[in-house]
C-alpha atoms as a PDB file:
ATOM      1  CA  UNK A   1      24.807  45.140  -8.940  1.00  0.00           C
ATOM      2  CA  UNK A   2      25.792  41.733  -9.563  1.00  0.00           C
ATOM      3  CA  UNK A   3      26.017  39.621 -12.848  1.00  0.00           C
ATOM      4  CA  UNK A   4      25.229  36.245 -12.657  1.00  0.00           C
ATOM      5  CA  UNK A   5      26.285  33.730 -15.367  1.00  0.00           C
ATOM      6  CA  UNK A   6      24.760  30.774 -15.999  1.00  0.00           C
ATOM      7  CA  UNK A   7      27.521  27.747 -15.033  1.00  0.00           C
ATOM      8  CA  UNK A   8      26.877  25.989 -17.906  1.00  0.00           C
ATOM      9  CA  UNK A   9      27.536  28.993 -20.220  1.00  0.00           C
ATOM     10  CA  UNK A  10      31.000  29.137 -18.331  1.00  0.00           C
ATOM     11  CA  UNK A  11      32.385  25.833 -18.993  1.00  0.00           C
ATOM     12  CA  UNK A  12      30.573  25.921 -22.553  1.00  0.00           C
ATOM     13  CA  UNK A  13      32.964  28.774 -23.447  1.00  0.00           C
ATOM     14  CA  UNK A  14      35.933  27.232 -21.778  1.00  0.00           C
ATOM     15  CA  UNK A  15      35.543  24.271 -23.836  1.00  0.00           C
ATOM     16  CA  UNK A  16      35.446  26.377 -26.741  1.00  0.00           C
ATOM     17  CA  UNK A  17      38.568  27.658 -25.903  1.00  0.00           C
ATOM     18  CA  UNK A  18      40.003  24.170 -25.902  1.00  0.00           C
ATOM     19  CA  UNK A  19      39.067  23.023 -28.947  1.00  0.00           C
ATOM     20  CA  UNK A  20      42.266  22.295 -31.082  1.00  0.00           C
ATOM     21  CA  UNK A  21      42.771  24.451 -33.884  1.00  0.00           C
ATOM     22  CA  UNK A  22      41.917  22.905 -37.170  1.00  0.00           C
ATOM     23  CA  UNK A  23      45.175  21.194 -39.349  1.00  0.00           C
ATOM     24  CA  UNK A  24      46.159  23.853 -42.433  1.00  0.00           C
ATOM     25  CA  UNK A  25      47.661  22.471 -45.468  1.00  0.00           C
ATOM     26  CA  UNK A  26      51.106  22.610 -45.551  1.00  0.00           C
ATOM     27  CA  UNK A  27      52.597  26.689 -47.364  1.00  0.00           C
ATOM     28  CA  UNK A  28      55.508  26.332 -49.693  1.00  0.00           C
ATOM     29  CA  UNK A  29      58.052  29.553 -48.614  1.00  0.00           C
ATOM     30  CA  UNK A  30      56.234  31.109 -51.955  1.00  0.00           C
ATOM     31  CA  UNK A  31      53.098  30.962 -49.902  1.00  0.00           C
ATOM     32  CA  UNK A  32      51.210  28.364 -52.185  1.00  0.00           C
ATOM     33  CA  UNK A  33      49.673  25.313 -50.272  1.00  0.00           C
ATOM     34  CA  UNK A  34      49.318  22.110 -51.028  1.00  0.00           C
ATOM     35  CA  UNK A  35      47.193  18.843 -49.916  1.00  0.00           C
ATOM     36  CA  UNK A  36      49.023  16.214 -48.933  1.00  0.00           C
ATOM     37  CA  UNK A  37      48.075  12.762 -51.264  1.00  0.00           C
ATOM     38  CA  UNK A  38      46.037   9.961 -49.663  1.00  0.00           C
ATOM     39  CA  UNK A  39      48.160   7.140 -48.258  1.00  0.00           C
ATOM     40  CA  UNK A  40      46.990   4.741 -51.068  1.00  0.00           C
ATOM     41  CA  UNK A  41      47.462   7.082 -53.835  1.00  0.00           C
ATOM     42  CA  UNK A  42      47.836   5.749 -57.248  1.00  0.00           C
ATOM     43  CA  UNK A  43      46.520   2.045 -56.356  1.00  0.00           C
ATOM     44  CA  UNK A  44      44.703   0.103 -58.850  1.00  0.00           C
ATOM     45  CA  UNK A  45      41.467  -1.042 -57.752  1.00  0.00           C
ATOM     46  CA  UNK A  46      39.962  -2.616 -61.083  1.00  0.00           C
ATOM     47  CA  UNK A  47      41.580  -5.658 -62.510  1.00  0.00           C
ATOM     48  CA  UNK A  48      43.446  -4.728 -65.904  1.00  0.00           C
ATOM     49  CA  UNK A  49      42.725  -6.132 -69.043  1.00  0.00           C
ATOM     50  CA  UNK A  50      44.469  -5.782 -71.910  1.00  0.00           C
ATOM     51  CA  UNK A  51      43.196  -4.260 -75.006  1.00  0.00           C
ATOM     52  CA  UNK A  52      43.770  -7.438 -77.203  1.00  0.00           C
ATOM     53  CA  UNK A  53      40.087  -8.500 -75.717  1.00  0.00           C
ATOM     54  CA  UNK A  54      37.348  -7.810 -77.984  1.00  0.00           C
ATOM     55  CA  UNK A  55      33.939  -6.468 -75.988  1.00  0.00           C
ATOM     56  CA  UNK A  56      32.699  -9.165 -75.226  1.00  0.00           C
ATOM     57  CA  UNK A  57      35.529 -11.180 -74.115  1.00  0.00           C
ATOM     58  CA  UNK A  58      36.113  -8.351 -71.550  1.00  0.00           C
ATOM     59  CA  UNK A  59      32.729  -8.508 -70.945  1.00  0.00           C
ATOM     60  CA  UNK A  60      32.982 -12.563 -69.646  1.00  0.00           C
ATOM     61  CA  UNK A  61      36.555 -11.135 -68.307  1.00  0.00           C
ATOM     62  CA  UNK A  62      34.935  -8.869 -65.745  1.00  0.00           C
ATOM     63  CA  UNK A  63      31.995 -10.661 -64.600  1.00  0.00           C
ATOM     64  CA  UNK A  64      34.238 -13.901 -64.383  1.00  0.00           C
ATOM     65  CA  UNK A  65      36.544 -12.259 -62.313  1.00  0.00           C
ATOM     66  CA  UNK A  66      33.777 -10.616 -60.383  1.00  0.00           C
ATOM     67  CA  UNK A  67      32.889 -14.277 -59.500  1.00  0.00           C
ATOM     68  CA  UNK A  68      36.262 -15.077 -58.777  1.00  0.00           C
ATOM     69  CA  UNK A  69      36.473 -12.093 -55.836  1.00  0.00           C
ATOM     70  CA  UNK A  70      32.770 -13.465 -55.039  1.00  0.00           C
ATOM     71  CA  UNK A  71      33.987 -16.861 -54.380  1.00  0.00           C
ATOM     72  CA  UNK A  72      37.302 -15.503 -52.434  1.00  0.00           C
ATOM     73  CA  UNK A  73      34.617 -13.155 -50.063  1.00  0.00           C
ATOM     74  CA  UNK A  74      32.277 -15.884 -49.250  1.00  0.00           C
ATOM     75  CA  UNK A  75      35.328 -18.265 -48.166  1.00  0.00           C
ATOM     76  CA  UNK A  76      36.861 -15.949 -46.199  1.00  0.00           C
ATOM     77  CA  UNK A  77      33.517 -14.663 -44.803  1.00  0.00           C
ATOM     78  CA  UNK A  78      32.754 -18.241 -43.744  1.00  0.00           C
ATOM     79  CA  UNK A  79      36.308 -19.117 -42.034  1.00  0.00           C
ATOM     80  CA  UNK A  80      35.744 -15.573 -40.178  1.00  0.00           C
ATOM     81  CA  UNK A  81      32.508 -16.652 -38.719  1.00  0.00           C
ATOM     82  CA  UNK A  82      33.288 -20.061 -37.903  1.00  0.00           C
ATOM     83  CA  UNK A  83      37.193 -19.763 -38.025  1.00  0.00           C
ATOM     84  CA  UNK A  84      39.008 -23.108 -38.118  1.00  0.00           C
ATOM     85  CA  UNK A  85      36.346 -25.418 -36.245  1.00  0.00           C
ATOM     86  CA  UNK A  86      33.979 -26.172 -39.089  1.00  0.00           C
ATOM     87  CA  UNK A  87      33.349 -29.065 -40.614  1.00  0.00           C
ATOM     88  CA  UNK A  88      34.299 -27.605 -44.263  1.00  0.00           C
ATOM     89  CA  UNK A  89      37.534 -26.196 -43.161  1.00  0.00           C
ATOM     90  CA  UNK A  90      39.025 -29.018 -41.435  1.00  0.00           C
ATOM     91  CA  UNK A  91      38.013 -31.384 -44.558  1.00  0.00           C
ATOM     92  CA  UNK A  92      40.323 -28.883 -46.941  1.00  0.00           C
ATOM     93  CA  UNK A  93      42.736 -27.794 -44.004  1.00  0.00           C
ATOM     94  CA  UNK A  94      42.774 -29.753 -41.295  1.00  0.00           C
ATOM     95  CA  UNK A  95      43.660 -28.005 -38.231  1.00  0.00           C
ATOM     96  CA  UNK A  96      46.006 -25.520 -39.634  1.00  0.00           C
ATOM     97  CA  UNK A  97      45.241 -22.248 -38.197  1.00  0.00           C
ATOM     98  CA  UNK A  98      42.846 -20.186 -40.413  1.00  0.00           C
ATOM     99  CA  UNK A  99      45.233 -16.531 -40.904  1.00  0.00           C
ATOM    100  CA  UNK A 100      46.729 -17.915 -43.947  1.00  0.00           C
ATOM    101  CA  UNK A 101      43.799 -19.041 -45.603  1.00  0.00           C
ATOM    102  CA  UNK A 102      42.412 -15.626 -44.545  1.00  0.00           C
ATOM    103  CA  UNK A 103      45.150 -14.058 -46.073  1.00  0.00           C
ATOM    104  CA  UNK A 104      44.892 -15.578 -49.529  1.00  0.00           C
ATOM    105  CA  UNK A 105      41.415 -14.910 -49.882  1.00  0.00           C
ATOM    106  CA  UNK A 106      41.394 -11.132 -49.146  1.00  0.00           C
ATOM    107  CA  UNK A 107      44.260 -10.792 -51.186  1.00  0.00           C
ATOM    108  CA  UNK A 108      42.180 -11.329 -54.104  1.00  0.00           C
ATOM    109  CA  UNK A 109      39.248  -9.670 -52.548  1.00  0.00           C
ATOM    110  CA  UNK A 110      41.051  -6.441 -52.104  1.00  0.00           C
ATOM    111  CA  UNK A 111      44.713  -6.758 -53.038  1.00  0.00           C
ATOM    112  CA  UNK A 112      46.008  -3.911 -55.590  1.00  0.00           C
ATOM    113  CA  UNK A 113      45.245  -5.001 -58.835  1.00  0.00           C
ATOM    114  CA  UNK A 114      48.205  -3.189 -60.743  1.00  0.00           C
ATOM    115  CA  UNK A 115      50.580  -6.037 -61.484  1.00  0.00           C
ATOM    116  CA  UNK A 116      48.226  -8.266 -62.849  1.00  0.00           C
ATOM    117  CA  UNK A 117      47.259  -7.980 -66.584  1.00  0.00           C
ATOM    118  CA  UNK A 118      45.303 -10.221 -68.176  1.00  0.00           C
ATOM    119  CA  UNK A 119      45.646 -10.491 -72.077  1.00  0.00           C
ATOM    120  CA  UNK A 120      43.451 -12.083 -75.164  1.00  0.00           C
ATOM    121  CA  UNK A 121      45.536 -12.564 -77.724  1.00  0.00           C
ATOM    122  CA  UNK A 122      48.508 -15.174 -78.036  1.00  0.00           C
ATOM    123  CA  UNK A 123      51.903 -14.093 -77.656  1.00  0.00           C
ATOM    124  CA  UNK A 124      53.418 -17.284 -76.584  1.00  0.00           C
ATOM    125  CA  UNK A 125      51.504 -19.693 -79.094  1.00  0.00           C
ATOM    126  CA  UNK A 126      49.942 -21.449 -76.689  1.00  0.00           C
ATOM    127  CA  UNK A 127      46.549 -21.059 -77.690  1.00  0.00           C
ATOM    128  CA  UNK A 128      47.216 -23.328 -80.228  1.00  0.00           C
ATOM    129  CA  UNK A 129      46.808 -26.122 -77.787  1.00  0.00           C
ATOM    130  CA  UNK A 130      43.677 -27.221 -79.389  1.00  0.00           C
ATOM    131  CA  UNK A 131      42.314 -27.805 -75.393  1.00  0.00           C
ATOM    132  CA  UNK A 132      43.669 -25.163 -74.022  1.00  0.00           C
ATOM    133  CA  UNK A 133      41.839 -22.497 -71.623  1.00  0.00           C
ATOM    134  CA  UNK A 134      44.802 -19.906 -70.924  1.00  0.00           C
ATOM    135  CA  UNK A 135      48.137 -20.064 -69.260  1.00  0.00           C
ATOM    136  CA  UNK A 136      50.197 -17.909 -66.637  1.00  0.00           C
ATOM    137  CA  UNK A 137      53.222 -16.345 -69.427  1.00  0.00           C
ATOM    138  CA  UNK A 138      56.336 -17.255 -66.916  1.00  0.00           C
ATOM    139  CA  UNK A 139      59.195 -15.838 -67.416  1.00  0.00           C
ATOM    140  CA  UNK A 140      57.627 -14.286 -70.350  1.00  0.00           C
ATOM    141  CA  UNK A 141      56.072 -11.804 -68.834  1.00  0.00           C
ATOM    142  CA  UNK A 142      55.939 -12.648 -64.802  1.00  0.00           C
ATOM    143  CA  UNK A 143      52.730 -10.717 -64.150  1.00  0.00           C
ATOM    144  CA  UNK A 144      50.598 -11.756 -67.029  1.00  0.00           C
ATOM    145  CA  UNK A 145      48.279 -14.309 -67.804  1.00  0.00           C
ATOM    146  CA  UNK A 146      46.918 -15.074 -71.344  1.00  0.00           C
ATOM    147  CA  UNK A 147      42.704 -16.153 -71.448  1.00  0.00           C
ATOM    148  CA  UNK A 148      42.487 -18.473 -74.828  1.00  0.00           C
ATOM    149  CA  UNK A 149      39.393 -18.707 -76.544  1.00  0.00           C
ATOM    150  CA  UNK A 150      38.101 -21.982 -75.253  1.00  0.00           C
ATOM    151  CA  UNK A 151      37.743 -20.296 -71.773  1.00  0.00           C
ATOM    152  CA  UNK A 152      35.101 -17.973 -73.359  1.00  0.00           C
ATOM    153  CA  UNK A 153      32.866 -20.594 -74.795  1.00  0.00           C
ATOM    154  CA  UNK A 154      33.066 -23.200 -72.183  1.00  0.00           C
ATOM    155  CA  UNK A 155      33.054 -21.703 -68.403  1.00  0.00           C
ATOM    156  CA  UNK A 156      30.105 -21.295 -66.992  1.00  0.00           C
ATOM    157  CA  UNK A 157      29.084 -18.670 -64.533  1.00  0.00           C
ATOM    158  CA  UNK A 158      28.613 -18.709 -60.960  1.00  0.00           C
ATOM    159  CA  UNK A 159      24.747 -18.820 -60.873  1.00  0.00           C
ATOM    160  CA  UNK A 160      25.068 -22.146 -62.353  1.00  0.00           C
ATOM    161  CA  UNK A 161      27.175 -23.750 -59.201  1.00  0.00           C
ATOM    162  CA  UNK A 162      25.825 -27.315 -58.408  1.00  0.00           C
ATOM    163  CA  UNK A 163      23.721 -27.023 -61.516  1.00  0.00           C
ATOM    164  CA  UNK A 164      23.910 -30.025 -64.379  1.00  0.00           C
ATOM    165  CA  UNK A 165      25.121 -32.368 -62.124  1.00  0.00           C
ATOM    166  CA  UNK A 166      28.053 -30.313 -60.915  1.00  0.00           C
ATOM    167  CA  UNK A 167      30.082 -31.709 -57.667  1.00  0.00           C
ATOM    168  CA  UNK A 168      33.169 -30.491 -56.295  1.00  0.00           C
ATOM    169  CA  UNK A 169      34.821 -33.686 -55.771  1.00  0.00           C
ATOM    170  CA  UNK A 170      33.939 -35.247 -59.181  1.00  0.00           C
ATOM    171  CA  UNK A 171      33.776 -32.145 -61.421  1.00  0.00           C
ATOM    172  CA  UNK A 172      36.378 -29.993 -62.777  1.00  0.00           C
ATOM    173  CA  UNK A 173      37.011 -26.895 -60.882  1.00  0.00           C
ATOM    174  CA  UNK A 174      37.711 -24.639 -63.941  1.00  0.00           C
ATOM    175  CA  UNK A 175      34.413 -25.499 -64.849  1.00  0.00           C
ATOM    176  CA  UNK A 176      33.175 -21.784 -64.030  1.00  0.00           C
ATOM    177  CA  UNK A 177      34.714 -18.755 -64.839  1.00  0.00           C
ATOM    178  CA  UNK A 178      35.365 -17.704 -61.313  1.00  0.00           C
ATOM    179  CA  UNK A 179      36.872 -20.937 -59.904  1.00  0.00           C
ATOM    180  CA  UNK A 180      39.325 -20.993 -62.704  1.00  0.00           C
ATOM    181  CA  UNK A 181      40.544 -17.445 -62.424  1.00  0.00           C
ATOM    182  CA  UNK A 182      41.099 -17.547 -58.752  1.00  0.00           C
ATOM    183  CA  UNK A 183      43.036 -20.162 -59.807  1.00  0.00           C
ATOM    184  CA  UNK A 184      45.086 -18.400 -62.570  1.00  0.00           C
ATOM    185  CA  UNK A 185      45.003 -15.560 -59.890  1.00  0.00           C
ATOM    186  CA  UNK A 186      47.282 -17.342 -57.790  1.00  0.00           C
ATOM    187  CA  UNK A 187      49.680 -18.260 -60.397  1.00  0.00           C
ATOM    188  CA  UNK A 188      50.742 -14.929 -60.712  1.00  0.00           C
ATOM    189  CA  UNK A 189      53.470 -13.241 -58.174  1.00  0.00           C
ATOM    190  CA  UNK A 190      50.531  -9.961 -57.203  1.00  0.00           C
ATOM    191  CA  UNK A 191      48.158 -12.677 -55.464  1.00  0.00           C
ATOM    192  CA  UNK A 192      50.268 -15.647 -54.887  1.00  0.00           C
ATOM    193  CA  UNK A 193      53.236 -13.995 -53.792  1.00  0.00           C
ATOM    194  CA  UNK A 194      55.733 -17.251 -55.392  1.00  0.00           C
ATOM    195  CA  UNK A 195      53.684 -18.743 -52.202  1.00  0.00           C
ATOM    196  CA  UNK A 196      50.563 -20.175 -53.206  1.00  0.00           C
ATOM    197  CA  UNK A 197      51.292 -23.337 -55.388  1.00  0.00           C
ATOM    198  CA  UNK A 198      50.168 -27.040 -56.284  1.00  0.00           C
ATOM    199  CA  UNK A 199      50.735 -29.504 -53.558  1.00  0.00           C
ATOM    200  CA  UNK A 200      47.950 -31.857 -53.895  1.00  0.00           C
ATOM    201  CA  UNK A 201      47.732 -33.601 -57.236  1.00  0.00           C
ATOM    202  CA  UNK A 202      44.012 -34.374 -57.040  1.00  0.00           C
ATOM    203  CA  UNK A 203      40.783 -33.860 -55.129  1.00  0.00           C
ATOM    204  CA  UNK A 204      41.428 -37.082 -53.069  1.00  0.00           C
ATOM    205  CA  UNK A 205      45.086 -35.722 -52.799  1.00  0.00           C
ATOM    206  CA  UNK A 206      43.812 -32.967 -51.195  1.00  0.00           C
ATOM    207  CA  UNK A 207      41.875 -34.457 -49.002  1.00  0.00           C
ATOM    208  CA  UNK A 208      44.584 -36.372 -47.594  1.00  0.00           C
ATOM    209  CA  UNK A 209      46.930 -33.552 -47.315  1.00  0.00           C
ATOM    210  CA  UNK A 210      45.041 -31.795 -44.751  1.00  0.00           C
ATOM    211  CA  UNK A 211      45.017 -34.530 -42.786  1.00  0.00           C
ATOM    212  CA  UNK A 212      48.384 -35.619 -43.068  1.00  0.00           C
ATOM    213  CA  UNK A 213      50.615 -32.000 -43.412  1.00  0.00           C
ATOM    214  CA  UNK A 214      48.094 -29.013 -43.047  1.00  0.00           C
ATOM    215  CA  UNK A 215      50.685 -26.363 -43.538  1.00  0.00           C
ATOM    216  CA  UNK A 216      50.942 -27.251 -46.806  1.00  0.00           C
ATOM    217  CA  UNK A 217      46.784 -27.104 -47.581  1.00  0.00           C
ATOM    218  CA  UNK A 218      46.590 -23.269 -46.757  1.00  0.00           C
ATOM    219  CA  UNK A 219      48.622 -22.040 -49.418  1.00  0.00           C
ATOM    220  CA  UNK A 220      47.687 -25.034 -51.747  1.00  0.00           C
ATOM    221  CA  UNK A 221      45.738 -22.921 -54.927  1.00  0.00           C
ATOM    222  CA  UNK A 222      43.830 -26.470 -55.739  1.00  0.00           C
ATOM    223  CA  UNK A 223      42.779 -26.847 -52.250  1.00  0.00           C
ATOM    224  CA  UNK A 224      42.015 -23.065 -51.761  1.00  0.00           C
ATOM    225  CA  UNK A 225      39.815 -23.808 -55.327  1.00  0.00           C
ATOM    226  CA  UNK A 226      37.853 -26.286 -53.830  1.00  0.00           C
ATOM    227  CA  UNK A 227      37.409 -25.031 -50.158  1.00  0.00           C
ATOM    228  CA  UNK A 228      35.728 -22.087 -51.971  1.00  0.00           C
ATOM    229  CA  UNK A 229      33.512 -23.856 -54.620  1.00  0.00           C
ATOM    230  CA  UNK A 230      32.286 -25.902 -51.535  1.00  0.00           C
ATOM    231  CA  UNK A 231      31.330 -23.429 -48.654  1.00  0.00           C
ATOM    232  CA  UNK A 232      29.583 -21.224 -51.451  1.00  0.00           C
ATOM    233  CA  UNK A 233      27.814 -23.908 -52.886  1.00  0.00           C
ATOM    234  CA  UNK A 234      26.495 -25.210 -49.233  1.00  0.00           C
ATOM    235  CA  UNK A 235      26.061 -21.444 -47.816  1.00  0.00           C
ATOM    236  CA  UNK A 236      24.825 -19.974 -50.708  1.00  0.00           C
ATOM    237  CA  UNK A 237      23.846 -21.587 -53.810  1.00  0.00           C
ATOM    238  CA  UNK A 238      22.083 -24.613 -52.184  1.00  0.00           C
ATOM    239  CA  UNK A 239      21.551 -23.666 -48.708  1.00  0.00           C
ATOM    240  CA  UNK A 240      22.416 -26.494 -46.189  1.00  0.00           C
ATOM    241  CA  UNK A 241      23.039 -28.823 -49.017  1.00  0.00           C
ATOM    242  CA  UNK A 242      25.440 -27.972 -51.471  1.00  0.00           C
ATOM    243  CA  UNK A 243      27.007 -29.930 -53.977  1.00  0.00           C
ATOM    244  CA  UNK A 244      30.244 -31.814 -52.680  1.00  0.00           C
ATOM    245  CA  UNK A 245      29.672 -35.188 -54.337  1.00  0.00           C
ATOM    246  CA  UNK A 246      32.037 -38.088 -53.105  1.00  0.00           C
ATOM    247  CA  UNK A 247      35.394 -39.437 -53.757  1.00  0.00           C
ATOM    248  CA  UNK A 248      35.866 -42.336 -55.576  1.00  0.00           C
ATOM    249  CA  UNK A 249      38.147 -45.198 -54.432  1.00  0.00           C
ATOM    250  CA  UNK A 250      40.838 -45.716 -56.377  1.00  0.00           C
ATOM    251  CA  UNK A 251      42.999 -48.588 -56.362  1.00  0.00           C
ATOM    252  CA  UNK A 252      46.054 -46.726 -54.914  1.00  0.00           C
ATOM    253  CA  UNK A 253      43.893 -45.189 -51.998  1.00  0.00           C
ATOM    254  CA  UNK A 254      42.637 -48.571 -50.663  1.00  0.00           C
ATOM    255  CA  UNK A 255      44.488 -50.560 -48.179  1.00  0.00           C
ATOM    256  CA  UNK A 256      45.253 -53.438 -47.176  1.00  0.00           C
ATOM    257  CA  UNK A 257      44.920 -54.506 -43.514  1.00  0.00           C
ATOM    258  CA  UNK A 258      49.166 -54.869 -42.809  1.00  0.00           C
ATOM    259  CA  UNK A 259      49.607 -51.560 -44.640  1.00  0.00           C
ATOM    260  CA  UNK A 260      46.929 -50.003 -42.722  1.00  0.00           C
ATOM    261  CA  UNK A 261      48.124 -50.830 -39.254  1.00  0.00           C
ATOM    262  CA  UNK A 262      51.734 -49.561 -40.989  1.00  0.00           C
ATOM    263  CA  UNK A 263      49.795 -46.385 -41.480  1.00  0.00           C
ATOM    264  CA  UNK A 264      48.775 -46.262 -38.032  1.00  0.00           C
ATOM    265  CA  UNK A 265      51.588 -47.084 -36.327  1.00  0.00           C
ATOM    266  CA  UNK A 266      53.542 -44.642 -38.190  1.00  0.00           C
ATOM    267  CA  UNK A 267      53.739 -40.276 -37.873  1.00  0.00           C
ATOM    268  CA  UNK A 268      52.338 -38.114 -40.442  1.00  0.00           C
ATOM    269  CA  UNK A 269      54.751 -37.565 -43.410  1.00  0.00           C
ATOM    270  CA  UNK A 270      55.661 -34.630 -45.549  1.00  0.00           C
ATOM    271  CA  UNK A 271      55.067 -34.281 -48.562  1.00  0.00           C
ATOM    272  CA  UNK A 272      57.672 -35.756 -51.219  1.00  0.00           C
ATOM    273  CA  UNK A 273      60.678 -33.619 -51.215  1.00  0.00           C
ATOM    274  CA  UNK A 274      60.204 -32.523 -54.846  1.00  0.00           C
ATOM    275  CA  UNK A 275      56.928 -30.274 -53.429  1.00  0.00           C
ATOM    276  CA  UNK A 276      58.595 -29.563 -50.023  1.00  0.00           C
ATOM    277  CA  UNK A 277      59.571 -26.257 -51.132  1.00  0.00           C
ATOM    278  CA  UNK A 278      57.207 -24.227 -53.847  1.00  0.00           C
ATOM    279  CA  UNK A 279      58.350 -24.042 -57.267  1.00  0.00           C
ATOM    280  CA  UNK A 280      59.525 -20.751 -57.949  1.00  0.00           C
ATOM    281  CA  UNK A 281      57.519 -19.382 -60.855  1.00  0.00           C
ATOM    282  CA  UNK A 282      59.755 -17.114 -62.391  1.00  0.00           C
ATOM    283  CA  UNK A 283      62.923 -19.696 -62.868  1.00  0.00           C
ATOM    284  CA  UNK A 284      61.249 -20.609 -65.980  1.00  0.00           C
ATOM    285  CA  UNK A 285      59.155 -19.649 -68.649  1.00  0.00           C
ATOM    286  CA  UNK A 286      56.366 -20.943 -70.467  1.00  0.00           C
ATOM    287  CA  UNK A 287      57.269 -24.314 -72.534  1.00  0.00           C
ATOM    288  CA  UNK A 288      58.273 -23.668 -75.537  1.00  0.00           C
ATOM    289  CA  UNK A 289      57.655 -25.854 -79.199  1.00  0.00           C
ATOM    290  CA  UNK A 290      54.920 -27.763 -76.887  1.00  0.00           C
ATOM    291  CA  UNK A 291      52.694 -29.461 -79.612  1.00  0.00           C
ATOM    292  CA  UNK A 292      50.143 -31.277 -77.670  1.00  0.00           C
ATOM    293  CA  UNK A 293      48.422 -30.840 -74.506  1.00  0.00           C
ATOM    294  CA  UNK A 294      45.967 -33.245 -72.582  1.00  0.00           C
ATOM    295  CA  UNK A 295      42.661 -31.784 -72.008  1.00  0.00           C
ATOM    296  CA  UNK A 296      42.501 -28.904 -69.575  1.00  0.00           C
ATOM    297  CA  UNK A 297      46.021 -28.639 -69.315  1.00  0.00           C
ATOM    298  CA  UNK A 298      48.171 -25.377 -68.938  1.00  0.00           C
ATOM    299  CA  UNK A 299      52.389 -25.448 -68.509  1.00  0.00           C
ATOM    300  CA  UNK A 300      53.830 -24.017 -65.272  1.00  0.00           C
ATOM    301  CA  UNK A 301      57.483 -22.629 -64.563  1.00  0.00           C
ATOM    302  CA  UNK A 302      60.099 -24.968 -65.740  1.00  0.00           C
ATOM    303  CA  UNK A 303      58.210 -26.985 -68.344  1.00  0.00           C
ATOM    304  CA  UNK A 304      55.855 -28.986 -65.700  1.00  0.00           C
ATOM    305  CA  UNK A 305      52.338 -29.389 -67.301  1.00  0.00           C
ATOM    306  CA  UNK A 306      49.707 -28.328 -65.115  1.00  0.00           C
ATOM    307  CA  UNK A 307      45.996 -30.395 -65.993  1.00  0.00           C
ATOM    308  CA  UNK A 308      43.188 -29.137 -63.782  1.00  0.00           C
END
């Protein structure tokens, strides 16, 4: 008498038999085994503060540089859906491709945070600076960055974006927490790589460098500043509106019809030659014996006072 087997039980039990067997952990000749450590093993995922701050200037720490990552996300968010076509991102960087920029945001959004301390108390002196908010430490200490007091009772937080009469082009852009330390971010070698640096020395000089040298805007920290502030405060805080605010005319941006026509007839220039190349943080410390400071003001590598 004959057996018959269902097909479908046949190559059900042949498949079976060609499933792989499942990986073992690795057996030391003692015949102990042993898991082999994720590939990102021993990275830092929180930012590090250092235990100078008091509770409740970690507190404003965290949440400001919760803002800071917020602000990073939603820029790169918004160059990934429209990429280098909209409106916002040709205003801040012209028609330089949009990797870079990419690549500076999510840095900060999910770069390891391990070489990056920031401190509370003042080991260079320059608190002192009666308007001081903080400063990157230099050659001091390369991957630090020092938060003075005045940071913690003047920067506002993100919620407030376009709020009492806020505009990106007229306002300061350390005026909230988060803006300011993506800025201070950048200073330091973990997120701006001795890359990221000033270019532009204003809002309307920013402006103008991404229409005259847009390979310099994407790794401009000012410009990367403002391109953020702007596309969250149009996407998110104020939907379809924002809060960009205008440019005012200065004297030295107005024309006159000869030099106009000059500036027509002639290519696109480079920047100066003293910004062709980015300062290299780590030449220099800190200034040291500085006794006065303009408002808002914070020293980079080499002595060269910063004022944002």
């Amino acid at each position: 008498m004959r057996c018959s087997v269902p097909i479908a039980a046949v190559f059900a039990a042949a498949g079976a038999l060609a499933l792989p067997a499942p990986v073992q952990p690795r057996a030391d000749s003692d015949g102990h085994s042993h898991e082999t450590a994720p590939w990102d093993d021993g990275a830092t995922k929180d930012f590090v503060i250092h235990e100078s701050c008091n509770s409740t200037e970690m507190i404003q720490l965290r949440k400001g540089l919760a803002d800071a990552v917020t602000l990073a996300d939603h820029a790169k968010q918004h160059i990934l859906r429209f990429g280098n076509s909209s409106e916002h991102y040709r205003k801040y960087f012209g028609d330089a491709p949009s990797a870079e920029a990419i690549g500076n945001y999510e840095r900060v959004i999910s770069g390891d945070r391990g070489n990056a301390l920031f401190r509370c108390d003042n080991p260079d002196g320059n608190c002192n600076q009666p308007e001081w908010g903080g400063h990157w430490r230099g050659e001091n200490a390369t991957n630090e960055t020092v938060i003075c007091p005045l940071s913690y009772s003047t920067r506002r937080p993100l919620e407030q974006l376009c709020a009492l009469g806020f505009t990106v082009a007229e306002s300061e852009s350390n005026t909230y927490f988060g803006s300011d330390l993506l800025h201070r971010l950048y200073h330091m070698p973990a997120f701006g790589e001795d890359h990221v640096e000033h270019f532009a020395e204003d809002y309307a000089g920013a402006l103008e460098l991404a229409k005259t040298n847009s390979s310099y805007a994407t790794h401009d920290s000012d410009i990367l500043q403002y391109f953020a502030l702007d596309v969250y405060a149009y996407d998110i805080a104020v939907p379809g509106v924002g809060c960009a605010g205008t440019v005012a005319e200065t004297a030295s941006s107005m024309e006159t019809p000869t030099s106009s026509a000059m500036t027509t007839s002639m290519p696109a220039q480079s920047p100066p030659s003293s910004v062709t190349e980015p300062p290299t943080p780590t030449t220099a410390g800190v200034a040291k014996g500085v006794t006065s400071a303009p408002q808002n003001c914070h020293t980079h590598a080499g002595g060269e006072l910063h004022c944002v």
